[in-house]
PDB file of N, CA and C in Angstrom:
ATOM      1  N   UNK A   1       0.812  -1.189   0.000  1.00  0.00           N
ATOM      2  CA  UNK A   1       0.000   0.000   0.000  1.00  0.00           C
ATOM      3  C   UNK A   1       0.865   1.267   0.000  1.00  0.00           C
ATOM      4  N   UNK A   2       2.045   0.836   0.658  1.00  0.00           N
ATOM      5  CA  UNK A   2       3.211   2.425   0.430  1.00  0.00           C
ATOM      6  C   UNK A   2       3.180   2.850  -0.947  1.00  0.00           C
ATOM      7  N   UNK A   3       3.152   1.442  -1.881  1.00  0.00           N
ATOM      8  CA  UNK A   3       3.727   2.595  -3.064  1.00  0.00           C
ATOM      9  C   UNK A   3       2.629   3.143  -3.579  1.00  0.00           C
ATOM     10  N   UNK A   4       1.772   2.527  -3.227  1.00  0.00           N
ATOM     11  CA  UNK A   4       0.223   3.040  -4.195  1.00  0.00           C
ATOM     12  C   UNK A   4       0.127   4.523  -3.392  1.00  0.00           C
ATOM     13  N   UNK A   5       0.625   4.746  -2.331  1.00  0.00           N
ATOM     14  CA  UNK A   5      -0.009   5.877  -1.529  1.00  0.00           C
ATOM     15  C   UNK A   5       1.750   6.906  -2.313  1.00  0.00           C
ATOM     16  N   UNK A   6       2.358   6.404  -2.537  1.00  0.00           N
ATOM     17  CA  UNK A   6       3.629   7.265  -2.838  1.00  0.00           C
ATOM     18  C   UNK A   6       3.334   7.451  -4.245  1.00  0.00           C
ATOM     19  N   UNK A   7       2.973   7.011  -4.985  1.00  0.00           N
ATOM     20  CA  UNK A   7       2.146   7.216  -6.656  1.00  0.00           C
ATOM     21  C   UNK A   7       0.987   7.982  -6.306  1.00  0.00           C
ATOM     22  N   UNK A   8       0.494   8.158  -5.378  1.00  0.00           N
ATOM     23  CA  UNK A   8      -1.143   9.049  -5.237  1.00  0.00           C
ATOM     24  C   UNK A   8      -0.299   9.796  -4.619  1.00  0.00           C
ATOM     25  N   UNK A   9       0.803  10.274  -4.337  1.00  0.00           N
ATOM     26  CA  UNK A   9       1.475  11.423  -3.593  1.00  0.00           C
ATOM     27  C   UNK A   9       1.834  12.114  -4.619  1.00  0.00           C
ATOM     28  N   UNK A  10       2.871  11.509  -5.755  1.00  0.00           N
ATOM     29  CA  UNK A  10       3.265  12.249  -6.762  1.00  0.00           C
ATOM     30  C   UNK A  10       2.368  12.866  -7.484  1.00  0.00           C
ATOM     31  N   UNK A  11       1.327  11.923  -7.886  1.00  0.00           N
ATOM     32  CA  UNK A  11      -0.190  12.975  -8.556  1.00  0.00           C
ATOM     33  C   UNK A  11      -0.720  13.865  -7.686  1.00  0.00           C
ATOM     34  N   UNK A  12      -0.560  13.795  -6.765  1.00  0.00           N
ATOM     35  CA  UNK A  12      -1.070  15.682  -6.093  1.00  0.00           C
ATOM     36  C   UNK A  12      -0.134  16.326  -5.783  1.00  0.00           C
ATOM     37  N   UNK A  13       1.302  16.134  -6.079  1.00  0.00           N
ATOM     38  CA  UNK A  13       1.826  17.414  -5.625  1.00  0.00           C
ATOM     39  C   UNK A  13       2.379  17.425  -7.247  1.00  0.00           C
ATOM     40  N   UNK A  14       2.641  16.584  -8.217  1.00  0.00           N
ATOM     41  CA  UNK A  14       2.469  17.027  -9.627  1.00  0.00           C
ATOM     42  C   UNK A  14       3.772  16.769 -10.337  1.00  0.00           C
ATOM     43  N   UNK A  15       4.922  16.215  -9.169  1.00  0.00           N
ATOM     44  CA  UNK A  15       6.370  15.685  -8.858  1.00  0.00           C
ATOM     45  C   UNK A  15       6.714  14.653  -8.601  1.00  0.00           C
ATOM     46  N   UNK A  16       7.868  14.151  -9.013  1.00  0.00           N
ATOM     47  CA  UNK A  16       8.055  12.954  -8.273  1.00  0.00           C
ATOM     48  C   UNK A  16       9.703  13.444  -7.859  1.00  0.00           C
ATOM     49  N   UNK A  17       9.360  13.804  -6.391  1.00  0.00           N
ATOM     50  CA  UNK A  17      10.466  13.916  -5.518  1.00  0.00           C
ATOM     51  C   UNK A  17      10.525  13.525  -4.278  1.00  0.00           C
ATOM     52  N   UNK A  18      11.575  14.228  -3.532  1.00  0.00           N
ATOM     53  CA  UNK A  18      11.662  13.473  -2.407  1.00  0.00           C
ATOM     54  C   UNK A  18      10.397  13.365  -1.468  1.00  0.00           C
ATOM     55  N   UNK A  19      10.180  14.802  -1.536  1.00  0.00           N
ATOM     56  CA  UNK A  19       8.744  15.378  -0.453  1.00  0.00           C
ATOM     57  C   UNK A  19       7.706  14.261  -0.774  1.00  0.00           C
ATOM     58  N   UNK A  20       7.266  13.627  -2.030  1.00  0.00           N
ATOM     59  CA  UNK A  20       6.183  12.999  -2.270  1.00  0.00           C
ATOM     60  C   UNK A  20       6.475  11.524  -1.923  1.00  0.00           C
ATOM     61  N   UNK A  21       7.551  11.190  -1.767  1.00  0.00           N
ATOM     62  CA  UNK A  21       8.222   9.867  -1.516  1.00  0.00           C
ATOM     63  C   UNK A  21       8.024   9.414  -0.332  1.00  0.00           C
ATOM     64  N   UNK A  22       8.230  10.622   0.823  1.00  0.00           N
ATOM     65  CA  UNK A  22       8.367  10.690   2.275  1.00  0.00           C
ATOM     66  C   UNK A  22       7.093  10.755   2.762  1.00  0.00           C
ATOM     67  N   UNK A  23       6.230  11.521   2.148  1.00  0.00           N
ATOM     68  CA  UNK A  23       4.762  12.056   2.609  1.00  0.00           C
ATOM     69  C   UNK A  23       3.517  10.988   3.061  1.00  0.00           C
ATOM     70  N   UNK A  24       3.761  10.046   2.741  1.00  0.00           N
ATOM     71  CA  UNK A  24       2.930   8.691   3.413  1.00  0.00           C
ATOM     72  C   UNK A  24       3.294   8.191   5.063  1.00  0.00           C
ATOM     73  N   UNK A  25       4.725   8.520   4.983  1.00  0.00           N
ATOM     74  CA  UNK A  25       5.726   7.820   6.377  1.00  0.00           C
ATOM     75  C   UNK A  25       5.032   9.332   7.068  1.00  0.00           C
ATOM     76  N   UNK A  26       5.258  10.464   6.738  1.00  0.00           N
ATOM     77  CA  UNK A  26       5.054  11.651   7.828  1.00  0.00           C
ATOM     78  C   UNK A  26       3.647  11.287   7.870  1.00  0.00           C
ATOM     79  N   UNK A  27       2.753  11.265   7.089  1.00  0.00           N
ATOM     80  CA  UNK A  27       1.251  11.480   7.701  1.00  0.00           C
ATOM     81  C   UNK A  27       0.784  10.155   8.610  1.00  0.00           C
ATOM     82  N   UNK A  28       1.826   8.744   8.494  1.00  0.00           N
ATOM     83  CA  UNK A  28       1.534   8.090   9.385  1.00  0.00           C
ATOM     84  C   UNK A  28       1.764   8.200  10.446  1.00  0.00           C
ATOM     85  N   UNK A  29       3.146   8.789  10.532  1.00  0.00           N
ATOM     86  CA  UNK A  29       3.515   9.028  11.987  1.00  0.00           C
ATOM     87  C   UNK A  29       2.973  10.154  12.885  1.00  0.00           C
ATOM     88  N   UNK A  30       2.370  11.013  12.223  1.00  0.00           N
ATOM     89  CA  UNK A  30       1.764  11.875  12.497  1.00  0.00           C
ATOM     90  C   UNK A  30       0.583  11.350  13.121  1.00  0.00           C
ATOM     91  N   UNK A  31      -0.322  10.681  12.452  1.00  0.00           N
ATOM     92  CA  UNK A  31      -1.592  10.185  12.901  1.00  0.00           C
ATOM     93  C   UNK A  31      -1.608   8.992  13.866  1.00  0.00           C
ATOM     94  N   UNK A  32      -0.468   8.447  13.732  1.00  0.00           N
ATOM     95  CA  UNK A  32       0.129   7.495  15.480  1.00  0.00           C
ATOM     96  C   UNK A  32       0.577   8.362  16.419  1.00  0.00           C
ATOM     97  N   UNK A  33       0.664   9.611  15.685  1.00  0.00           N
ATOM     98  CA  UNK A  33       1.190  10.138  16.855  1.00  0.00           C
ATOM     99  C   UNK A  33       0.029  10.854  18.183  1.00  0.00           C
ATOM    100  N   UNK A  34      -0.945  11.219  17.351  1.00  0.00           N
ATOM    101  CA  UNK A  34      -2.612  11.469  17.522  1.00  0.00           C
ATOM    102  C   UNK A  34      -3.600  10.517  18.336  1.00  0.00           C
ATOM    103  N   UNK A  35      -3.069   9.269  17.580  1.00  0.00           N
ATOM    104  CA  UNK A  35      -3.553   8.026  18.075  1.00  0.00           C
ATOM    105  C   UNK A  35      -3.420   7.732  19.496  1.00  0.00           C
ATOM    106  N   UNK A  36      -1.899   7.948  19.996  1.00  0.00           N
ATOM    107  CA  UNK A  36      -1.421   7.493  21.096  1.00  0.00           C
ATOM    108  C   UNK A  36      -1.936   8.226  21.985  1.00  0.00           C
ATOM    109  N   UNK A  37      -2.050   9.542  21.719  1.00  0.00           N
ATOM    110  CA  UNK A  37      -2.324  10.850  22.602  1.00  0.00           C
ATOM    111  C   UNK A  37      -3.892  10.441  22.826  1.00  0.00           C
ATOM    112  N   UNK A  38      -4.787  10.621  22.321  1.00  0.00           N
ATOM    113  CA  UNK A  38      -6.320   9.800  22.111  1.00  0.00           C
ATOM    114  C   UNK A  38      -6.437   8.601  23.094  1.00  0.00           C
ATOM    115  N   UNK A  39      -5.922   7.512  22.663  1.00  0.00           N
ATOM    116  CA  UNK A  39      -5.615   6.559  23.691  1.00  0.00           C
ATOM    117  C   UNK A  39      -5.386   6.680  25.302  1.00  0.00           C
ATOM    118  N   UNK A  40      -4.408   7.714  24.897  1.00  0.00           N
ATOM    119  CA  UNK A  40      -3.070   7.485  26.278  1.00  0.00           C
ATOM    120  C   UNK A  40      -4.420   8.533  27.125  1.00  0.00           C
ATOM    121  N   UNK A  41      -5.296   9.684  26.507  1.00  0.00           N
ATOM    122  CA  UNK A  41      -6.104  10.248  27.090  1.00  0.00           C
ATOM    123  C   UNK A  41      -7.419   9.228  28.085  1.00  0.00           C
ATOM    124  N   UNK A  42      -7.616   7.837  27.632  1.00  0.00           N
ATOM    125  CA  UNK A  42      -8.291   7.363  28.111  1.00  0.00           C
ATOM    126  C   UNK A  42      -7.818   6.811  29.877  1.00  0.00           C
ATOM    127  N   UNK A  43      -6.442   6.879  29.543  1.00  0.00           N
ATOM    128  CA  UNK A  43      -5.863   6.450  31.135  1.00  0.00           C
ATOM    129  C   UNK A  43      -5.136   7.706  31.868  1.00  0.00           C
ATOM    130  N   UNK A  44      -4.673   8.206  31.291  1.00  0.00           N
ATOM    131  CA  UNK A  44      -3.742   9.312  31.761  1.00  0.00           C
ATOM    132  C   UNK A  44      -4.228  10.664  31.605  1.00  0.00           C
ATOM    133  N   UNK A  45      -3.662  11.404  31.899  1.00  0.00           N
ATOM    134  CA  UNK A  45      -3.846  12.902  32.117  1.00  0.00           C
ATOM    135  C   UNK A  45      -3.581  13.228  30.921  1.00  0.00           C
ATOM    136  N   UNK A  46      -3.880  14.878  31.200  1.00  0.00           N
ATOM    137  CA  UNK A  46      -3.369  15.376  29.657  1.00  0.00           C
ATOM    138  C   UNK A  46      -1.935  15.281  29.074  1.00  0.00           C
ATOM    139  N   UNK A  47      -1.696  15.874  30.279  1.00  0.00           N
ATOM    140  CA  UNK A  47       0.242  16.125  30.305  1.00  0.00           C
ATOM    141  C   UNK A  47       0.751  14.527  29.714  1.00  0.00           C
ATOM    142  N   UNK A  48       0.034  13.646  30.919  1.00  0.00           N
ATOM    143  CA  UNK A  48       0.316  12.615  30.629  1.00  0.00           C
ATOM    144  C   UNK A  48       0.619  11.500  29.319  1.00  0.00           C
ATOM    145  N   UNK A  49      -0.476  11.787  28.317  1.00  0.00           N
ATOM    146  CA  UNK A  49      -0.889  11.808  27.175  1.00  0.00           C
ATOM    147  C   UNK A  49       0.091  12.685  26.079  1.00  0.00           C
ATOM    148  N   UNK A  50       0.255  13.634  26.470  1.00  0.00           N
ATOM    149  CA  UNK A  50       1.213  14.412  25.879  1.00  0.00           C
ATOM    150  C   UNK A  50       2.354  13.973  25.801  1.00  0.00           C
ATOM    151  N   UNK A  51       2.792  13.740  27.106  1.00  0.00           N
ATOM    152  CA  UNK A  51       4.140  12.684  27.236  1.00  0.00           C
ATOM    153  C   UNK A  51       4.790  11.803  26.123  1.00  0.00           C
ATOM    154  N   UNK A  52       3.508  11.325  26.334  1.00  0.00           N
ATOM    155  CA  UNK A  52       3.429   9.471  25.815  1.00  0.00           C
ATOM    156  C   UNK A  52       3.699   9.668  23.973  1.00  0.00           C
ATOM    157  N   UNK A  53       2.664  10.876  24.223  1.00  0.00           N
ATOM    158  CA  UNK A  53       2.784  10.894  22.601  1.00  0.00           C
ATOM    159  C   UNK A  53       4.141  11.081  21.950  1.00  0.00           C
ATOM    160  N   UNK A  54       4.723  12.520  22.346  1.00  0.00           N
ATOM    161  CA  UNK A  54       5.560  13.092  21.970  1.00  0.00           C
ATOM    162  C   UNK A  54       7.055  12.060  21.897  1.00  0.00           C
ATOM    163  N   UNK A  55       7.433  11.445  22.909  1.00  0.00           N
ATOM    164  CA  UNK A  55       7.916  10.073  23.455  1.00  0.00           C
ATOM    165  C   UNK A  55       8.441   9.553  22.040  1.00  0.00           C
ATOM    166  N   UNK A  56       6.536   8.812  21.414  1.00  0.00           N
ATOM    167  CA  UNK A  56       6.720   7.972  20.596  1.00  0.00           C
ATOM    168  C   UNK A  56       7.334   8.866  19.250  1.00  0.00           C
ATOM    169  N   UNK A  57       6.758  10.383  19.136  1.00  0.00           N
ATOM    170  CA  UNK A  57       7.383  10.512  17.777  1.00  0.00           C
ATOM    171  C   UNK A  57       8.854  11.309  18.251  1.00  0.00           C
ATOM    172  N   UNK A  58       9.357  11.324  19.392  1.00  0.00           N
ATOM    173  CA  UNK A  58      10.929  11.043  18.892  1.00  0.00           C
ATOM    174  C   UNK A  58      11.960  10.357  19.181  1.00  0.00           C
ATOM    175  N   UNK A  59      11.461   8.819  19.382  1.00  0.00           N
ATOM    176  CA  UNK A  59      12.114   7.821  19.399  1.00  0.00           C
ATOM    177  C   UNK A  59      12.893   8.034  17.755  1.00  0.00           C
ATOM    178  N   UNK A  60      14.086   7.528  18.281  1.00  0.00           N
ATOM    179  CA  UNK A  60      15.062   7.637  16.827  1.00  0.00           C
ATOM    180  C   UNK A  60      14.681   6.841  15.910  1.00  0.00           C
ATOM    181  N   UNK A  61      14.461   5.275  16.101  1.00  0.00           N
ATOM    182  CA  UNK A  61      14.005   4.856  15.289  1.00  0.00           C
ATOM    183  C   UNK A  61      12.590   5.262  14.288  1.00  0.00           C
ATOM    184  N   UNK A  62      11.720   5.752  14.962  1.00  0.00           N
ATOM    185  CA  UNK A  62      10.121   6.755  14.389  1.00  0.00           C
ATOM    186  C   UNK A  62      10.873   7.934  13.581  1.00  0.00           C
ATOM    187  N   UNK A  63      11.964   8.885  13.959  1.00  0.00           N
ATOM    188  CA  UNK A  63      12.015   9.623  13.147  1.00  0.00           C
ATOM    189  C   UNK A  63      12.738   9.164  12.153  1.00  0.00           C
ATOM    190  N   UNK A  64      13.598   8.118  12.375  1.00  0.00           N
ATOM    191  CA  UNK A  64      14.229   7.942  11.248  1.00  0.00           C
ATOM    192  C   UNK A  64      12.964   7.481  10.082  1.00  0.00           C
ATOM    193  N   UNK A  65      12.352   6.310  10.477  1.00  0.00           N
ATOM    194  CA  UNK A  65      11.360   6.142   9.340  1.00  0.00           C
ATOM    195  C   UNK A  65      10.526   7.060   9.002  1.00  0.00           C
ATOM    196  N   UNK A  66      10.151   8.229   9.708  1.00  0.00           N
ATOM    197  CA  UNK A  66       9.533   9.577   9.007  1.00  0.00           C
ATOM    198  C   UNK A  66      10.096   9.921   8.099  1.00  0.00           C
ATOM    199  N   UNK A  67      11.458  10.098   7.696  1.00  0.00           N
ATOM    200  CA  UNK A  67      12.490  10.194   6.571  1.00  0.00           C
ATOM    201  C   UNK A  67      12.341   9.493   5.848  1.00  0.00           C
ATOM    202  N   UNK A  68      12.347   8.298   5.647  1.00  0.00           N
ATOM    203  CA  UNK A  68      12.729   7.538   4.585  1.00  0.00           C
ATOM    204  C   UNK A  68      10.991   6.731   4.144  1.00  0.00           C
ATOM    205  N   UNK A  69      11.177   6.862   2.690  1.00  0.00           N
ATOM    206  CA  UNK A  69      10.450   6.393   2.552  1.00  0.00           C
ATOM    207  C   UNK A  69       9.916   4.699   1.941  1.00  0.00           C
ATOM    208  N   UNK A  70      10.125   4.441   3.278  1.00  0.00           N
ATOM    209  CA  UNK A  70       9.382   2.752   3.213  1.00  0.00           C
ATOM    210  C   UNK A  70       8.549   2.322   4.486  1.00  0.00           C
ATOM    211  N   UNK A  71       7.868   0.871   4.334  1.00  0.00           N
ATOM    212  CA  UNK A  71       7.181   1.014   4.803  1.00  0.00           C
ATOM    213  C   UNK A  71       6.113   0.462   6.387  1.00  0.00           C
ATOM    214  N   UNK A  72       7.083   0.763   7.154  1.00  0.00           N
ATOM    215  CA  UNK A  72       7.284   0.502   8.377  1.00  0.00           C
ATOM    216  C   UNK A  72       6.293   1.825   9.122  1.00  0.00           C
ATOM    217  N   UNK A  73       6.408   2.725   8.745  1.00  0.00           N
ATOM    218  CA  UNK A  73       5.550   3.530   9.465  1.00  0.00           C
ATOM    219  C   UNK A  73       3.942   3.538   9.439  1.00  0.00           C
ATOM    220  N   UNK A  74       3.585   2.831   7.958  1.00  0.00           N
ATOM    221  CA  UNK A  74       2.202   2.930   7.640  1.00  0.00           C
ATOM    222  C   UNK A  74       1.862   1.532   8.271  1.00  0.00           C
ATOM    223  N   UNK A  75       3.113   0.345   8.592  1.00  0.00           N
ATOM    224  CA  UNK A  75       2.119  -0.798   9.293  1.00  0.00           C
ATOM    225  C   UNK A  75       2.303  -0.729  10.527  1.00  0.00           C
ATOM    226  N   UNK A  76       3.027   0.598  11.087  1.00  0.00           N
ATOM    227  CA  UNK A  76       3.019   0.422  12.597  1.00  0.00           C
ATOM    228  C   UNK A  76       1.373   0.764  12.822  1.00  0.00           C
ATOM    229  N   UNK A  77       1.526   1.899  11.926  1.00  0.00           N
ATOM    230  CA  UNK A  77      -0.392   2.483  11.913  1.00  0.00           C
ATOM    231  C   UNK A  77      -1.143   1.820  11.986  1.00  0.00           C
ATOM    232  N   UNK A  78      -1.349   0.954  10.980  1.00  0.00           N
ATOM    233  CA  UNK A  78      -2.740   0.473  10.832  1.00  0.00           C
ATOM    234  C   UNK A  78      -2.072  -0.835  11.755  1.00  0.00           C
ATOM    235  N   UNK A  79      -1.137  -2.047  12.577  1.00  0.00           N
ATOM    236  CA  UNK A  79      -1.211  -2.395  13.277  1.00  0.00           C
ATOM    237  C   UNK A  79      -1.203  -2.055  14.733  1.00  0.00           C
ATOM    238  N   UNK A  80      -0.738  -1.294  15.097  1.00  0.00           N
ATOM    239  CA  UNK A  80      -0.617  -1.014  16.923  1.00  0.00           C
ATOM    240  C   UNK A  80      -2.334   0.083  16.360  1.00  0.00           C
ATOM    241  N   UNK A  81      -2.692   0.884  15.371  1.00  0.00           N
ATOM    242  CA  UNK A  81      -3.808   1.183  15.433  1.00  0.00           C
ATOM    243  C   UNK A  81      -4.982   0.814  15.256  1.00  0.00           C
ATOM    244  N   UNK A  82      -4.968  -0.482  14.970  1.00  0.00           N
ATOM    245  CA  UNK A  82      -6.288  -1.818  14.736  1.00  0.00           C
ATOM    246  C   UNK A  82      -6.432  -2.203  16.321  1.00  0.00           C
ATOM    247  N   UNK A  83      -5.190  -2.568  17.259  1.00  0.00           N
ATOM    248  CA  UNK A  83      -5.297  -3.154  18.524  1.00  0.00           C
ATOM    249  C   UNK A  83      -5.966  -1.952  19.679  1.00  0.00           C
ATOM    250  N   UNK A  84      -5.505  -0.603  19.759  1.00  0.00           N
ATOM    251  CA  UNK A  84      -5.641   0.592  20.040  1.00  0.00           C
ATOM    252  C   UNK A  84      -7.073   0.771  20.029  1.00  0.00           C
ATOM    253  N   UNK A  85      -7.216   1.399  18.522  1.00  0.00           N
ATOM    254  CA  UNK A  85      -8.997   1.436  18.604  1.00  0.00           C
ATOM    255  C   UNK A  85      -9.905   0.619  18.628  1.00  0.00           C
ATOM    256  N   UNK A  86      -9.347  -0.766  18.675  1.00  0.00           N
ATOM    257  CA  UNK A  86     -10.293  -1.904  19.154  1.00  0.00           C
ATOM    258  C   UNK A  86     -10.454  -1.581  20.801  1.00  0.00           C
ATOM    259  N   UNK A  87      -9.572  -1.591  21.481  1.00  0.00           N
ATOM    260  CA  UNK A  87      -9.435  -1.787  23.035  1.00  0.00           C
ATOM    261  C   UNK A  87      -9.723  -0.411  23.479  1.00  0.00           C
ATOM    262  N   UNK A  88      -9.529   0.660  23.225  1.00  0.00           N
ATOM    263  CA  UNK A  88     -10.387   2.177  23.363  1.00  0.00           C
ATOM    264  C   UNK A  88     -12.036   2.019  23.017  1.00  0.00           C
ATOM    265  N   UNK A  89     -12.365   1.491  22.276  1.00  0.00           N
ATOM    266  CA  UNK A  89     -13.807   1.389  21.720  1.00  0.00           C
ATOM    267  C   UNK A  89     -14.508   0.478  22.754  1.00  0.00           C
ATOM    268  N   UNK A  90     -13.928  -0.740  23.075  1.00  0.00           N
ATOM    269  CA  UNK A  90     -14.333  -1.380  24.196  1.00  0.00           C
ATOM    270  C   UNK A  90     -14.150  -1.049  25.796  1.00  0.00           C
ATOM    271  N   UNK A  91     -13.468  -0.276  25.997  1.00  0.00           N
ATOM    272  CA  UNK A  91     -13.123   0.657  27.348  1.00  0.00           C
ATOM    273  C   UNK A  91     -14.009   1.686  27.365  1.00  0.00           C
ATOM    274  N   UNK A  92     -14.090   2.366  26.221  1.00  0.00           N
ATOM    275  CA  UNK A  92     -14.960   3.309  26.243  1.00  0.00           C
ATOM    276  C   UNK A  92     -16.722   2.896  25.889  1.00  0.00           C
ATOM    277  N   UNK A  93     -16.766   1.419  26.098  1.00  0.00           N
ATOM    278  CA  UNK A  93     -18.834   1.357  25.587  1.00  0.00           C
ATOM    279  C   UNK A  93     -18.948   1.465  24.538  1.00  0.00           C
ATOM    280  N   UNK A  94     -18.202   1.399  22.878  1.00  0.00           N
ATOM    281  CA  UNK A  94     -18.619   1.663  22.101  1.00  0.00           C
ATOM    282  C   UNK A  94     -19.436   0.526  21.309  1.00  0.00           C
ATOM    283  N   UNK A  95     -20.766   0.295  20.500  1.00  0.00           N
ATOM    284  CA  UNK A  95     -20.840  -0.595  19.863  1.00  0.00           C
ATOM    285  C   UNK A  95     -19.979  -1.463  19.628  1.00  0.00           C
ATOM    286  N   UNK A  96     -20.022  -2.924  19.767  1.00  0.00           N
ATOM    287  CA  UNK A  96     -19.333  -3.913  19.287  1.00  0.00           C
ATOM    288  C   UNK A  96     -18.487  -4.091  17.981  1.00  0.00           C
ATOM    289  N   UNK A  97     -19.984  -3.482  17.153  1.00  0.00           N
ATOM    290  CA  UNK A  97     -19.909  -3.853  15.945  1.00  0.00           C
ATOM    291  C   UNK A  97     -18.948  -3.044  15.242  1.00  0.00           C
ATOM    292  N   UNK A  98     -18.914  -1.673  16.154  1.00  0.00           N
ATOM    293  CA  UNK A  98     -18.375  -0.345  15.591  1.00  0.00           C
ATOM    294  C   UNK A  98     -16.567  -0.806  16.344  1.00  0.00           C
ATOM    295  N   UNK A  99     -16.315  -1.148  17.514  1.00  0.00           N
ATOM    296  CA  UNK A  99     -15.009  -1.557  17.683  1.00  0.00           C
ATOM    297  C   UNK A  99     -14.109  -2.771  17.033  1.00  0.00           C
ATOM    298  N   UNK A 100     -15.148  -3.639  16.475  1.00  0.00           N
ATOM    299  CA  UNK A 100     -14.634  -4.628  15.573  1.00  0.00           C
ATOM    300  C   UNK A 100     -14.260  -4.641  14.553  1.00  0.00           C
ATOM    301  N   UNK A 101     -15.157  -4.063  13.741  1.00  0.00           N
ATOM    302  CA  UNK A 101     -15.404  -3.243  12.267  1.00  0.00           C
ATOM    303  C   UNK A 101     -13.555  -2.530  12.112  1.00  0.00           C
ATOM    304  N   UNK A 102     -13.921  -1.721  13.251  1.00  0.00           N
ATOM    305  CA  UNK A 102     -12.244  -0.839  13.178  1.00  0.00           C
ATOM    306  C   UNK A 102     -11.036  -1.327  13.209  1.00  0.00           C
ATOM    307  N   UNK A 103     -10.976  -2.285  14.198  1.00  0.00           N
ATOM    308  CA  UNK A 103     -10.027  -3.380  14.572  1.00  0.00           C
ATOM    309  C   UNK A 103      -9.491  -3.923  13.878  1.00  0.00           C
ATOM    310  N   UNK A 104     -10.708  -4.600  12.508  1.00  0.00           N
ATOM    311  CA  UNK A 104     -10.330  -5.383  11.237  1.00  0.00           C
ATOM    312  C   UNK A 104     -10.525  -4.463  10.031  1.00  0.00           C
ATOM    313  N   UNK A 105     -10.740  -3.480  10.009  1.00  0.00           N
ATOM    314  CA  UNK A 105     -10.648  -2.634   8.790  1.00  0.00           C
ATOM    315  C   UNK A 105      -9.126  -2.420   9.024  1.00  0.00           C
ATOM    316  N   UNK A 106      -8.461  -1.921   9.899  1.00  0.00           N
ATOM    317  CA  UNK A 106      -7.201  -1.805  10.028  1.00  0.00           C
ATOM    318  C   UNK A 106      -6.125  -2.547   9.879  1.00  0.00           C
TER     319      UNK A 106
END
């Protein structure tokens, strides 16, 4: 799915360079990075949450794969974020159908 999302990168920015190469790894890590904070809000404080997040995006290894573009950042996403919003959805009461659905769409 990286490259299909790195070919749908180059058609909107109209290039094929580095920026469009990389731009799948940043918006994943970005949105794990969201994820965690979301999550980490269900147990922890804000600060707390903040922590946690920030933590994960500057572990060396996370930024390094923000750089480069392959594709380790988009299956950290959709795996640690299938387990995440499954177990948030069920902590939080959400429909079954609606925490499962997410779990395995991911």
């Amino acid at each position: 799915m990286e490259n299909w999302l790195i070919a749908f990168c180059y058609i909107v920015t109209g290039e094929r360079d580095c920026f469009g190469a990389r731009l799948p790894s940043l918006v994943s890590v970005l949105l794990m990075t969201l994820l965690i904070y979301g999550y980490g809000r269900t147990f922890l404080t804000p600060i707390g949450a903040l922590a946690s997040a920030t933590a994960y995006a500057t572990f060396g290894e996370v930024m390094q794969e923000c750089r480069m573009a392959e594709t380790e950042a988009l299956f950290a996403l959709f795996v640690s974020g299938s387990i995440m919003l499954w177990h948030w959805g069920m902590i939080r009461g959400w429909p079954d159908v609606v925490s499962w659905s997410i779990g395995y769409g991911l």
